[in-house]
N, C-alpha and C. Protein backbone atom coordinates (compact mmCIF):
# COMPACT_ATOMS: atom_id res chain seq x y z
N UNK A 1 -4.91 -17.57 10.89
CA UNK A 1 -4.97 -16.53 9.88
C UNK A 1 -5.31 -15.21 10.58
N UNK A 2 -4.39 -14.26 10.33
CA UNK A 2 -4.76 -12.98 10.85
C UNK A 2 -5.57 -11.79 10.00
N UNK A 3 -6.81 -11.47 10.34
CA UNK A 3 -7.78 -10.61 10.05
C UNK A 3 -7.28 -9.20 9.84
N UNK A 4 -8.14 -8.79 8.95
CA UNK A 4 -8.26 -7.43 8.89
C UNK A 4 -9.14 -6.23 9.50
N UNK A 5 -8.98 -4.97 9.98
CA UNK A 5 -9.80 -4.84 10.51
C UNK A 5 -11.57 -4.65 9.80
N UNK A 6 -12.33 -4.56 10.04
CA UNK A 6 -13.75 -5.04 8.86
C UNK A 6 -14.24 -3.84 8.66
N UNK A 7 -13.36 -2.38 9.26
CA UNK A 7 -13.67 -1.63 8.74
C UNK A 7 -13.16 -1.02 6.84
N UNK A 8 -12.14 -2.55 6.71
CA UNK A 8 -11.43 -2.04 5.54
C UNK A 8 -12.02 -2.75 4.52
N UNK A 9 -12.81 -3.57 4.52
CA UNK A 9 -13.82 -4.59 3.85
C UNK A 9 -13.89 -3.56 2.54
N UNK A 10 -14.16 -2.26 2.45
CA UNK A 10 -14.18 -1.97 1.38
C UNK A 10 -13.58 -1.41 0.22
N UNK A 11 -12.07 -1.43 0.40
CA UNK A 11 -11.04 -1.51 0.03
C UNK A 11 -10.59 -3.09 -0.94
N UNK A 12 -11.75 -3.95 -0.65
CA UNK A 12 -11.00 -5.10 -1.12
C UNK A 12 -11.91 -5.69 -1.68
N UNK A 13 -12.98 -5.24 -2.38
CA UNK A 13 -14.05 -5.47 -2.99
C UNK A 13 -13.83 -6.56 -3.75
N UNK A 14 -12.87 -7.03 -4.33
CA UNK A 14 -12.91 -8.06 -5.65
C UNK A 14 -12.40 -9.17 -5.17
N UNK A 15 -12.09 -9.51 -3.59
CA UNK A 15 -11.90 -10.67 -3.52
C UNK A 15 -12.58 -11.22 -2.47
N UNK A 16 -12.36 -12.11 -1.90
CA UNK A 16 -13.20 -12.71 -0.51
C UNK A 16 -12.48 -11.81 0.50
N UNK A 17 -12.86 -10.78 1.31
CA UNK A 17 -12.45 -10.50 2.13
C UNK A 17 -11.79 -11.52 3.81
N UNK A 18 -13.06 -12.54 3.72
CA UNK A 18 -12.77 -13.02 5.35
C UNK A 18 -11.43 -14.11 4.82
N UNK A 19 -10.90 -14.30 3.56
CA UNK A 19 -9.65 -15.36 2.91
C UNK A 19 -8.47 -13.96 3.26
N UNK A 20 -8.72 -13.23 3.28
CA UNK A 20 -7.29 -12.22 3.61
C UNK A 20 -6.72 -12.61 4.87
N UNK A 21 -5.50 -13.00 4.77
CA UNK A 21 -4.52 -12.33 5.57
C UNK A 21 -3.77 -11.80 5.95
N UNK A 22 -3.41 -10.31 6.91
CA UNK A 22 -2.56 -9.48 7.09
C UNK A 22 -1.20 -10.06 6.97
N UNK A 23 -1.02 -11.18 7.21
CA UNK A 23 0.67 -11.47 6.94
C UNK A 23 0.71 -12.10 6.06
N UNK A 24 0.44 -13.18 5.37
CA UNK A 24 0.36 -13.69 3.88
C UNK A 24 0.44 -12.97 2.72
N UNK A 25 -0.85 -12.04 2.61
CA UNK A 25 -1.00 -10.83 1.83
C UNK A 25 -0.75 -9.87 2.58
N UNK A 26 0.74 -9.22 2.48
CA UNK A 26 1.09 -8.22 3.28
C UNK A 26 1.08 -7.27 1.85
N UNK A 27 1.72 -7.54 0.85
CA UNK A 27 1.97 -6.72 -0.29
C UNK A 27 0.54 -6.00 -0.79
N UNK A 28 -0.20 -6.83 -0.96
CA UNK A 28 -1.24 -6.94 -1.38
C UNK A 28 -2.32 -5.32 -0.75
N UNK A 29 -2.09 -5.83 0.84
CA UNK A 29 -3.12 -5.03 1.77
C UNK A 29 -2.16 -3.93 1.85
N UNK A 30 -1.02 -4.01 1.84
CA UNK A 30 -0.47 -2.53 1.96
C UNK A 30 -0.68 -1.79 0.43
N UNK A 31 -0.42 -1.91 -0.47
CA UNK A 31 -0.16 -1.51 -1.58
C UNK A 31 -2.52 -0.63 -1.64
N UNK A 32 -3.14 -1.87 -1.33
CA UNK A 32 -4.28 -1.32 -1.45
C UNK A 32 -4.98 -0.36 0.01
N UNK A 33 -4.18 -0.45 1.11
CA UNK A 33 -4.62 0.65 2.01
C UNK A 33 -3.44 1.65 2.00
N UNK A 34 -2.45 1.70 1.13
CA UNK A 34 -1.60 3.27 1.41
C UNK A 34 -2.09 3.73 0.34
N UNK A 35 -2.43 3.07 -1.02
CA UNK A 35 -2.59 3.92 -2.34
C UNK A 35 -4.17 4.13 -1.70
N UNK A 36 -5.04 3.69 -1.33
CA UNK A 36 -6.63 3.99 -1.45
C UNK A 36 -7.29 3.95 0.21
N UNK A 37 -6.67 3.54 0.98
CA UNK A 37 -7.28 3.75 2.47
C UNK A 37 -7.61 5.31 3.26
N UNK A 38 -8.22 5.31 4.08
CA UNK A 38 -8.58 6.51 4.77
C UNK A 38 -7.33 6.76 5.86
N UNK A 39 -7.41 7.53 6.56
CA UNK A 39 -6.56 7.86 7.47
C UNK A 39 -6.72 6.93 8.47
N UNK A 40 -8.19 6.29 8.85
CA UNK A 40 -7.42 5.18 10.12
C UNK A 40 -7.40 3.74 9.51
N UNK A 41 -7.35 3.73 8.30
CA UNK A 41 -6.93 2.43 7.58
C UNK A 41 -5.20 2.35 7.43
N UNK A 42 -4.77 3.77 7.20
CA UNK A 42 -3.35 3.71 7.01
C UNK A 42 -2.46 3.61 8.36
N UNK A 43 -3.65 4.57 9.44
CA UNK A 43 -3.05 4.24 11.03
C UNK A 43 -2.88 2.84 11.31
N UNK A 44 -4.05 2.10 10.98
CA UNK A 44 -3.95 0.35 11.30
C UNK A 44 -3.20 -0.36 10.71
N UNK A 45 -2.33 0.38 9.18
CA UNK A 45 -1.10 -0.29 8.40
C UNK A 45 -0.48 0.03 9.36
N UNK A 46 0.24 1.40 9.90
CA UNK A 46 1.16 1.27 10.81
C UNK A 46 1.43 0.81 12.12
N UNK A 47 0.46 0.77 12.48
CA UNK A 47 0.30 0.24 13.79
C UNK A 47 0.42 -1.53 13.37
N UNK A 48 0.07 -2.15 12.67
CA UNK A 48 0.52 -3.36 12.35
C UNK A 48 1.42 -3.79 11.39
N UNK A 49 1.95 -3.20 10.62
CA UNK A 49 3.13 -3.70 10.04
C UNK A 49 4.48 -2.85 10.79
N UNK A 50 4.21 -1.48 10.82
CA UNK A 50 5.35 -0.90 11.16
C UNK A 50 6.17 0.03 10.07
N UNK A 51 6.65 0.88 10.55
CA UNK A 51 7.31 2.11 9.38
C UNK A 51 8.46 1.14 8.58
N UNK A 52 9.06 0.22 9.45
CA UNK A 52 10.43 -1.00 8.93
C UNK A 52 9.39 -1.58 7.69
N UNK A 53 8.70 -2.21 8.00
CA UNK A 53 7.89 -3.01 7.19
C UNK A 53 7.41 -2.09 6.03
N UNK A 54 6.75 -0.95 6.16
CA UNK A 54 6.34 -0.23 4.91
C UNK A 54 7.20 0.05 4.03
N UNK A 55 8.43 0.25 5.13
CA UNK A 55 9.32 1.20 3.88
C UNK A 55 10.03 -0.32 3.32
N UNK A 56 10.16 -1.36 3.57
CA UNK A 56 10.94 -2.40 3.04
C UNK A 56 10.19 -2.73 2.00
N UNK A 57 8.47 -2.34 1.57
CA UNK A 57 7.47 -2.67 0.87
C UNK A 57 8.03 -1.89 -0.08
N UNK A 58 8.03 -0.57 -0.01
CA UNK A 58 8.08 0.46 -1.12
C UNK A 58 9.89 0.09 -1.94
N UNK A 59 11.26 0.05 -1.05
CA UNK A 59 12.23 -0.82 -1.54
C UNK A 59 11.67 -1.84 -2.26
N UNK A 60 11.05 -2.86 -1.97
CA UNK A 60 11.32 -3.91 -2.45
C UNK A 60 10.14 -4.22 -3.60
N UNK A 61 9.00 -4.19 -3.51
CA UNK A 61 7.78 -4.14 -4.15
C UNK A 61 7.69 -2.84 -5.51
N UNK A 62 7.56 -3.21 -6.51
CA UNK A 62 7.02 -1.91 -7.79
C UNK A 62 5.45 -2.48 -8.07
N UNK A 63 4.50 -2.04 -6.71
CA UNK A 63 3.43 -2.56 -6.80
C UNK A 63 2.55 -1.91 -8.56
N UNK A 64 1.71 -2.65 -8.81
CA UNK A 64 0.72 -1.57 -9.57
C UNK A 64 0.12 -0.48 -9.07
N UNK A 65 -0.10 -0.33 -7.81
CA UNK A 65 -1.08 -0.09 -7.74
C UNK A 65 -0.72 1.11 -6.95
N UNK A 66 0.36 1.39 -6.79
CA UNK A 66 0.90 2.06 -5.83
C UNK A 66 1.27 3.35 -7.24
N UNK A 67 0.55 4.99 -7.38
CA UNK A 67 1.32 5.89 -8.03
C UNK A 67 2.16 6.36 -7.63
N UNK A 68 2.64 7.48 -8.67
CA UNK A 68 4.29 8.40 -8.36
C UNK A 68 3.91 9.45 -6.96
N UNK A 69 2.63 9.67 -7.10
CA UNK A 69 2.26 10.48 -5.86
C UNK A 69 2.16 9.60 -4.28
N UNK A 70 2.21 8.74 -4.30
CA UNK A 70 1.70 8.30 -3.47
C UNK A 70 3.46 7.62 -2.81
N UNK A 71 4.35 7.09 -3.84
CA UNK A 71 5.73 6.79 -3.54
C UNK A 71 6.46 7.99 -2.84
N UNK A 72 5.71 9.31 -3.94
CA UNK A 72 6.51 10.45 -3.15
C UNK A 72 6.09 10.93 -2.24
N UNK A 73 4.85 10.76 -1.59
CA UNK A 73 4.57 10.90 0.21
C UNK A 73 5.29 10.40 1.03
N UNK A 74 5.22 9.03 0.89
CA UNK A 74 5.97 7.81 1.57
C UNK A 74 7.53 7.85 1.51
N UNK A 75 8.28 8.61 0.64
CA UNK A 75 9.70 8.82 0.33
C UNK A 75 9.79 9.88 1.27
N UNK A 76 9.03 10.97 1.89
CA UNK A 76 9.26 11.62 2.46
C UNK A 76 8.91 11.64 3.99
N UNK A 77 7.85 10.65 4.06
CA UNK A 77 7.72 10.00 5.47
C UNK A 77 8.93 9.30 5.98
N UNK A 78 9.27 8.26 5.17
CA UNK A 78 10.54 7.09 5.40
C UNK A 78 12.02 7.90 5.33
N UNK A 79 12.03 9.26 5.18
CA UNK A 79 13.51 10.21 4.80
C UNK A 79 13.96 9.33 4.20
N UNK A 80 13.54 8.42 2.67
CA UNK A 80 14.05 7.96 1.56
C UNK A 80 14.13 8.35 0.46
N UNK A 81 14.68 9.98 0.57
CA UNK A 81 14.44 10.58 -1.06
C UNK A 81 15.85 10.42 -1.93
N UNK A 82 16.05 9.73 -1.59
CA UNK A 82 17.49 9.36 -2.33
C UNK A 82 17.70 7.98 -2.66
N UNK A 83 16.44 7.00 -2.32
CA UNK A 83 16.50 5.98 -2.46
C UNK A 83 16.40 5.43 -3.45
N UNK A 84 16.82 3.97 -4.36
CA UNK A 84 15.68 3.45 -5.65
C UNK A 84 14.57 2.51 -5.01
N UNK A 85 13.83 2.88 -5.57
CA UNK A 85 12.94 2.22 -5.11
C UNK A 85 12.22 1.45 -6.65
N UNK A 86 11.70 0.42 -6.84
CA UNK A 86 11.06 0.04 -8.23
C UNK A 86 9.53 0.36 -8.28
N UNK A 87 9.67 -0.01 -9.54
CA UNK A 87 7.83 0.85 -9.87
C UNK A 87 7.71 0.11 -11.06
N UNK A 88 6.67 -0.29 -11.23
CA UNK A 88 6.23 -1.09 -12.43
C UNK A 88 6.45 -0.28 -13.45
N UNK A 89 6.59 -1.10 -14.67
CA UNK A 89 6.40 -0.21 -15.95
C UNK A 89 5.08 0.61 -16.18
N UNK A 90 5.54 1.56 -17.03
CA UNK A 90 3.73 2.59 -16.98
C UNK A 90 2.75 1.84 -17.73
N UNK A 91 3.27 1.14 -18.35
CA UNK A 91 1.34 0.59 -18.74
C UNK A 91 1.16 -0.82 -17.61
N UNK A 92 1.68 -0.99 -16.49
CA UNK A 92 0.84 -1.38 -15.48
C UNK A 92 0.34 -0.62 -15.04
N UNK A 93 0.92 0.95 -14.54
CA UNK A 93 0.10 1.62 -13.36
C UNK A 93 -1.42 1.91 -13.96
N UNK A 94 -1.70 1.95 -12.53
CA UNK A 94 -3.23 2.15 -12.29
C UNK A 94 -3.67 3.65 -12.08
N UNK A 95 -4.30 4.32 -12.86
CA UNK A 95 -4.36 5.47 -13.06
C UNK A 95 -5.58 5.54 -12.29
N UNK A 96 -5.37 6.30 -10.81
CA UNK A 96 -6.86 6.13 -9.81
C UNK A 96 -7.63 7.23 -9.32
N UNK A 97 -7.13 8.78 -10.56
CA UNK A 97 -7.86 9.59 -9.94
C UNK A 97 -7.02 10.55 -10.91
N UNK A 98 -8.08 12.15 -10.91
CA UNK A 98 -6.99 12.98 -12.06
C UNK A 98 -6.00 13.99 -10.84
N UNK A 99 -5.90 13.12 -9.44
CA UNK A 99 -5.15 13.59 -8.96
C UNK A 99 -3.67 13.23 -8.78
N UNK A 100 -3.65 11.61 -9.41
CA UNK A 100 -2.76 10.96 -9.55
C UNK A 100 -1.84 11.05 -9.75
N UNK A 101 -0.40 10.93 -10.13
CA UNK A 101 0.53 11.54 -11.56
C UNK A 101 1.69 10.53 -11.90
């Protein structure tokens, strides 16, 4: 089972942290360190999954948890602004700040 780093322990408050794993729960840990991680939580997404891997997340995944702000960073990191990408219906999203949208 591959670990996380334990500086992200608090990002994942509601479950057993040391039961995570980076490749099992890939959806999971990305969706909760791009929408809510710090800058070297999101460095350690890339540095271990990879820009292929993120952007195949945001294609393929309409996480909850993931907002419209946060798709449209990442659409412009990945030069995918022309892409579809899915997104949950709005009464899943998770409304995580009044910076959100």
């Amino acid at each position: 089972m591959a670990r996380l780093p334990k500086r992200a322990k608090w990002l994942f408050w509601e479950v057993d942290f040391q039961k995570l794993d980076d490749r099992h729960d890939a959806d999971y840990v990305l969706a909760r360190i791009l929408e809510h991680g710090t800058l070297k939580e999101v460095q350690w997404a890339m540095r271990r999954y990879g820009l292929p891997r993120i952007h195949r997340f945001f294609r393929e995944v309409g996480h909850p948890e993931i907002t419209k702000r946060t798709r449209a960073f990442w659409r412009v990191v990945l030069h995918a602004e022309r892409e579809r990408w899915p997104s949950p219906p709005a009464w899943r999203q998770i409304n995580v700040g009044p910076w959100s949208g």
